[in-house]
N, C-alpha and C. Protein backbone atom coordinates (compact mmCIF):
# COMPACT_ATOMS: atom_id res chain seq x y z
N UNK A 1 -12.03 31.18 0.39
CA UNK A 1 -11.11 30.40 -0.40
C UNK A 1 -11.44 28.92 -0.18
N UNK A 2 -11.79 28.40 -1.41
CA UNK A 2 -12.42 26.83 -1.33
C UNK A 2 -11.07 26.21 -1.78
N UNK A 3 -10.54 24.62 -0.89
CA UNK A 3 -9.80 23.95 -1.39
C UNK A 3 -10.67 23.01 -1.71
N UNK A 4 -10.26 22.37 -2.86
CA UNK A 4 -10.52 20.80 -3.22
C UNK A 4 -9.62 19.86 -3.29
N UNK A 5 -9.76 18.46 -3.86
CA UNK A 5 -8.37 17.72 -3.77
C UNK A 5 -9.49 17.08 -5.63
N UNK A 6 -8.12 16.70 -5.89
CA UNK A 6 -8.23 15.61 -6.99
C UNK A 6 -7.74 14.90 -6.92
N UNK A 7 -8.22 13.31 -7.14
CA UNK A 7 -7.95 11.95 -6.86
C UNK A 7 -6.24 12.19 -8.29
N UNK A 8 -5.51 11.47 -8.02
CA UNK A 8 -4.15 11.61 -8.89
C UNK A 8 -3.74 10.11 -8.91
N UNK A 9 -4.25 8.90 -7.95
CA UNK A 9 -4.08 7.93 -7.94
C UNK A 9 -4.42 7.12 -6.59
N UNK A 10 -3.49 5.73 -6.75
CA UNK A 10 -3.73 5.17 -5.40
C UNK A 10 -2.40 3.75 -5.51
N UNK A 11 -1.79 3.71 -4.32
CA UNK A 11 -0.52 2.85 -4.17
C UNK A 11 -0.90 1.21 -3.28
N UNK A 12 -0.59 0.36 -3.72
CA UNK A 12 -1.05 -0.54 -2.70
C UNK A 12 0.53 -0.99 -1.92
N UNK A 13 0.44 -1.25 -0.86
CA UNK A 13 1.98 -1.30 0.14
C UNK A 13 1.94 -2.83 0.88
N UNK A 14 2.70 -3.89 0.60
CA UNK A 14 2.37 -5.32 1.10
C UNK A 14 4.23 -4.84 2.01
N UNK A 15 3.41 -4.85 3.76
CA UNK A 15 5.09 -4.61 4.09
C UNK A 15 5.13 -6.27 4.74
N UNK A 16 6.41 -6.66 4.61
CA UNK A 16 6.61 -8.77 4.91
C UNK A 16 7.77 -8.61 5.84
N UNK A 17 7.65 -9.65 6.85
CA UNK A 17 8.96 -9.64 7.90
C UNK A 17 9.89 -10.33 6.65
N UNK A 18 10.62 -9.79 6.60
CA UNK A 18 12.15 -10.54 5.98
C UNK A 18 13.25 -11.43 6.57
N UNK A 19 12.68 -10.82 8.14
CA UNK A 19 14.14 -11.61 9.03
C UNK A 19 13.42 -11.50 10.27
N UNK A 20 14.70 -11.54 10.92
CA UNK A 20 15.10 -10.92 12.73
C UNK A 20 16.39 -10.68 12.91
N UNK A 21 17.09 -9.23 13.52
CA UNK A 21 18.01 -8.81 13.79
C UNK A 21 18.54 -9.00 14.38
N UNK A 22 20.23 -8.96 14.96
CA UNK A 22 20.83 -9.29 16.00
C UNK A 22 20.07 -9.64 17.36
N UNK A 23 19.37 -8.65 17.84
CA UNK A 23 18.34 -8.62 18.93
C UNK A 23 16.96 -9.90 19.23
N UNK A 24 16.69 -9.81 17.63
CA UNK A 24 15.64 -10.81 17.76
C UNK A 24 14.37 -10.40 17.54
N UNK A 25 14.52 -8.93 17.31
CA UNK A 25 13.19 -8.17 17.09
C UNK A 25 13.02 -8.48 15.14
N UNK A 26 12.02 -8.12 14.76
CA UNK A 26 11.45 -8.62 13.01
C UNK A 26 12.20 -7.19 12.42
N UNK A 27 12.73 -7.58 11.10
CA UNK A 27 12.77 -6.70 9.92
C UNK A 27 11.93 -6.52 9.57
N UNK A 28 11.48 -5.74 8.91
CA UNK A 28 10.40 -5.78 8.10
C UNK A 28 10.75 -4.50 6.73
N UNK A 29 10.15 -4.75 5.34
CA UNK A 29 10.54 -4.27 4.34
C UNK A 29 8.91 -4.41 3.43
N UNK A 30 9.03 -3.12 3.19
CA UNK A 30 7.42 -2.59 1.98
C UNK A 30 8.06 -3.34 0.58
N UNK A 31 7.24 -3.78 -0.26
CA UNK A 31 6.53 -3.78 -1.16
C UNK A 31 5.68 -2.77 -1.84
N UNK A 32 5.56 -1.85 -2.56
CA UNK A 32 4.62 -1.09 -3.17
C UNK A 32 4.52 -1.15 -4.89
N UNK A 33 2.86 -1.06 -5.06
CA UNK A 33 2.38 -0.95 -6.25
C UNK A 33 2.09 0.45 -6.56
N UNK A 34 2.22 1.31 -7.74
CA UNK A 34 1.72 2.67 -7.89
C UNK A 34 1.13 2.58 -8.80
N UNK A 35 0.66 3.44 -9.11
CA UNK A 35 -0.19 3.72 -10.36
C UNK A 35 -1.50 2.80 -10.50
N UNK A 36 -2.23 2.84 -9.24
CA UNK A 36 -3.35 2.14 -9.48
C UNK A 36 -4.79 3.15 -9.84
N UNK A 37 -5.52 2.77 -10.02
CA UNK A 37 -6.72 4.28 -10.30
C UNK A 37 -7.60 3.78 -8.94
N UNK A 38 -7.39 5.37 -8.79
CA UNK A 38 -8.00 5.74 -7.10
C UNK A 38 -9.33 5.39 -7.29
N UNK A 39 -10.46 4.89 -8.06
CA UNK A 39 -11.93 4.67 -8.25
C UNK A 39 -11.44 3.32 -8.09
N UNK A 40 -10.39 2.44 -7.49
CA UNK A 40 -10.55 1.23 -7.61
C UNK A 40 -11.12 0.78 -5.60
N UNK A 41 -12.38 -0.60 -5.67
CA UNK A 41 -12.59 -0.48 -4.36
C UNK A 41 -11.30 -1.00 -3.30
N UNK A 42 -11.92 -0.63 -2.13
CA UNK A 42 -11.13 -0.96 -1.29
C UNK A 42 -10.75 -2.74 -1.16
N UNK A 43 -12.19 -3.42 -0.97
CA UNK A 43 -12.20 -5.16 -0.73
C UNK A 43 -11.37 -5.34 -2.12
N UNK A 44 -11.05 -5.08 -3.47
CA UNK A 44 -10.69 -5.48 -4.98
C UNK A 44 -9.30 -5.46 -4.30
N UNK A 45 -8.76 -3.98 -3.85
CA UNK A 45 -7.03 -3.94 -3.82
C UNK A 45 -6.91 -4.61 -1.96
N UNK A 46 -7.82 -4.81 -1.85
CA UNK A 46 -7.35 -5.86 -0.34
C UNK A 46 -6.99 -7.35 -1.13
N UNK A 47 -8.02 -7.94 -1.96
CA UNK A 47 -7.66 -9.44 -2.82
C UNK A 47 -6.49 -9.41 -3.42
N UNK A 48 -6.57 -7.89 -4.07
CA UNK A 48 -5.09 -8.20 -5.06
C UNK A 48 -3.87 -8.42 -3.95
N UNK A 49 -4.07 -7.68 -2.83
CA UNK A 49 -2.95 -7.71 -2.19
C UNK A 49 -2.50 -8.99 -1.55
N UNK A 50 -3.51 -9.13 -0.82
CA UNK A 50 -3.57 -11.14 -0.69
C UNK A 50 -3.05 -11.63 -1.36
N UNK A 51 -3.39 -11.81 -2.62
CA UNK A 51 -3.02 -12.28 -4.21
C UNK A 51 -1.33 -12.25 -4.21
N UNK A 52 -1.17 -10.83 -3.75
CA UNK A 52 0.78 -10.57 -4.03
C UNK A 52 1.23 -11.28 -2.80
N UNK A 53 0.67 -10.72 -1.92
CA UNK A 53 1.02 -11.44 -0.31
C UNK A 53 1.53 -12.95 -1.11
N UNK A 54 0.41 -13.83 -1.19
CA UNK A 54 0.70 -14.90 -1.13
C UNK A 54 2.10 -15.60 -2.11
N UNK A 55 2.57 -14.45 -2.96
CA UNK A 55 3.68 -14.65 -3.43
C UNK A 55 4.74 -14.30 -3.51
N UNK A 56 5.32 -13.78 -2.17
CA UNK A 56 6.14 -13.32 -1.49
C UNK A 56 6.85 -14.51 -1.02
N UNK A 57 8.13 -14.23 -1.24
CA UNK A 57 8.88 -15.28 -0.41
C UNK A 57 8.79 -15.25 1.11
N UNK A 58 8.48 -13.92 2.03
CA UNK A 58 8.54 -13.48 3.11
C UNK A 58 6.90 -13.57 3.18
N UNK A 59 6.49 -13.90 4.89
CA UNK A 59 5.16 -13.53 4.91
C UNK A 59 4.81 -12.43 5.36
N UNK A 60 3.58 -11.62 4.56
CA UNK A 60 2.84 -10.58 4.33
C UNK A 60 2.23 -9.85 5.84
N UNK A 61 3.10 -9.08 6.74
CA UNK A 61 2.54 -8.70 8.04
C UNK A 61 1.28 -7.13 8.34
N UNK A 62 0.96 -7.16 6.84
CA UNK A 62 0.25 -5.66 6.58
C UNK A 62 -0.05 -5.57 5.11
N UNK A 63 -1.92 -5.03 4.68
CA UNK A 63 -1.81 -4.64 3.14
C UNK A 63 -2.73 -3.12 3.66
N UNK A 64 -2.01 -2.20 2.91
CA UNK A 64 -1.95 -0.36 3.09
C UNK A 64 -2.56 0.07 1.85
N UNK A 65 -3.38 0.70 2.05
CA UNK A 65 -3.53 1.75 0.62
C UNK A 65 -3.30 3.05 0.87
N UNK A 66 -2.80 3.42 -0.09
CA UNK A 66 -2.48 5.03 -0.02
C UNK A 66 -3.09 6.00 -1.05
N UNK A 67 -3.89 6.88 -0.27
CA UNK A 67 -4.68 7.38 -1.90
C UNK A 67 -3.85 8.54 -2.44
N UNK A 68 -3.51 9.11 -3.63
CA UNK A 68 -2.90 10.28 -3.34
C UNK A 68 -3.68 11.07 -4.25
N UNK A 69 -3.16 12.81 -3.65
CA UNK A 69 -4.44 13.53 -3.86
C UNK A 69 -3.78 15.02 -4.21
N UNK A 70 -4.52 15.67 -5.19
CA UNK A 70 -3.59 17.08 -5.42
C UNK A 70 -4.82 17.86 -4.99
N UNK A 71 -4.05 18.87 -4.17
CA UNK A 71 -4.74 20.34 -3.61
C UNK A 71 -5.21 21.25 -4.11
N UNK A 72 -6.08 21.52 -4.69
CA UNK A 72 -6.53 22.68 -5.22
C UNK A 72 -6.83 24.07 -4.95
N UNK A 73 -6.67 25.24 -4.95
CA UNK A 73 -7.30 26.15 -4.91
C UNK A 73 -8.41 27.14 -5.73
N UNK A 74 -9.63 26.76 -5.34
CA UNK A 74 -10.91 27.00 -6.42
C UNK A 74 -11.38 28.47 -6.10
């Protein structure tokens, strides 16, 4: 039994400190893009993310890609 996967997409995730809590430790809160096409490169959705980063009211502490992928049974 062969599995495969098929590319279904790819998400880009800009997570930004927003604050600090009672304590003093960072909030922090995602940002996500979906629906990007998974053939896109990695360095392209690192710029774009920069790109969003830099227009965030909060600064940008992480840029994530997430590929997502459906399971096949062949």
């Amino acid at each position: 039994m062969a599995v495969s996967k098929l590319p279904q997409g790819a998400k880009l995730v800009i997570k930004v400190q927003t604050g600090v809590n009672a304590s003093g430790n960072p909030v922090y809160r995602q940002r996500t893009y979906a629906n990007i096409k998974s053939t896109a490169a990695d360095a392209d959705m690192y710029a774009i993310g920069e790109g969003l980063a830099g227009l965030q009211k909060h600064p940008a502490t992480s840029i994530t890609r997430t590929d997502e992928n459906e399971l096949v049974n062949e």
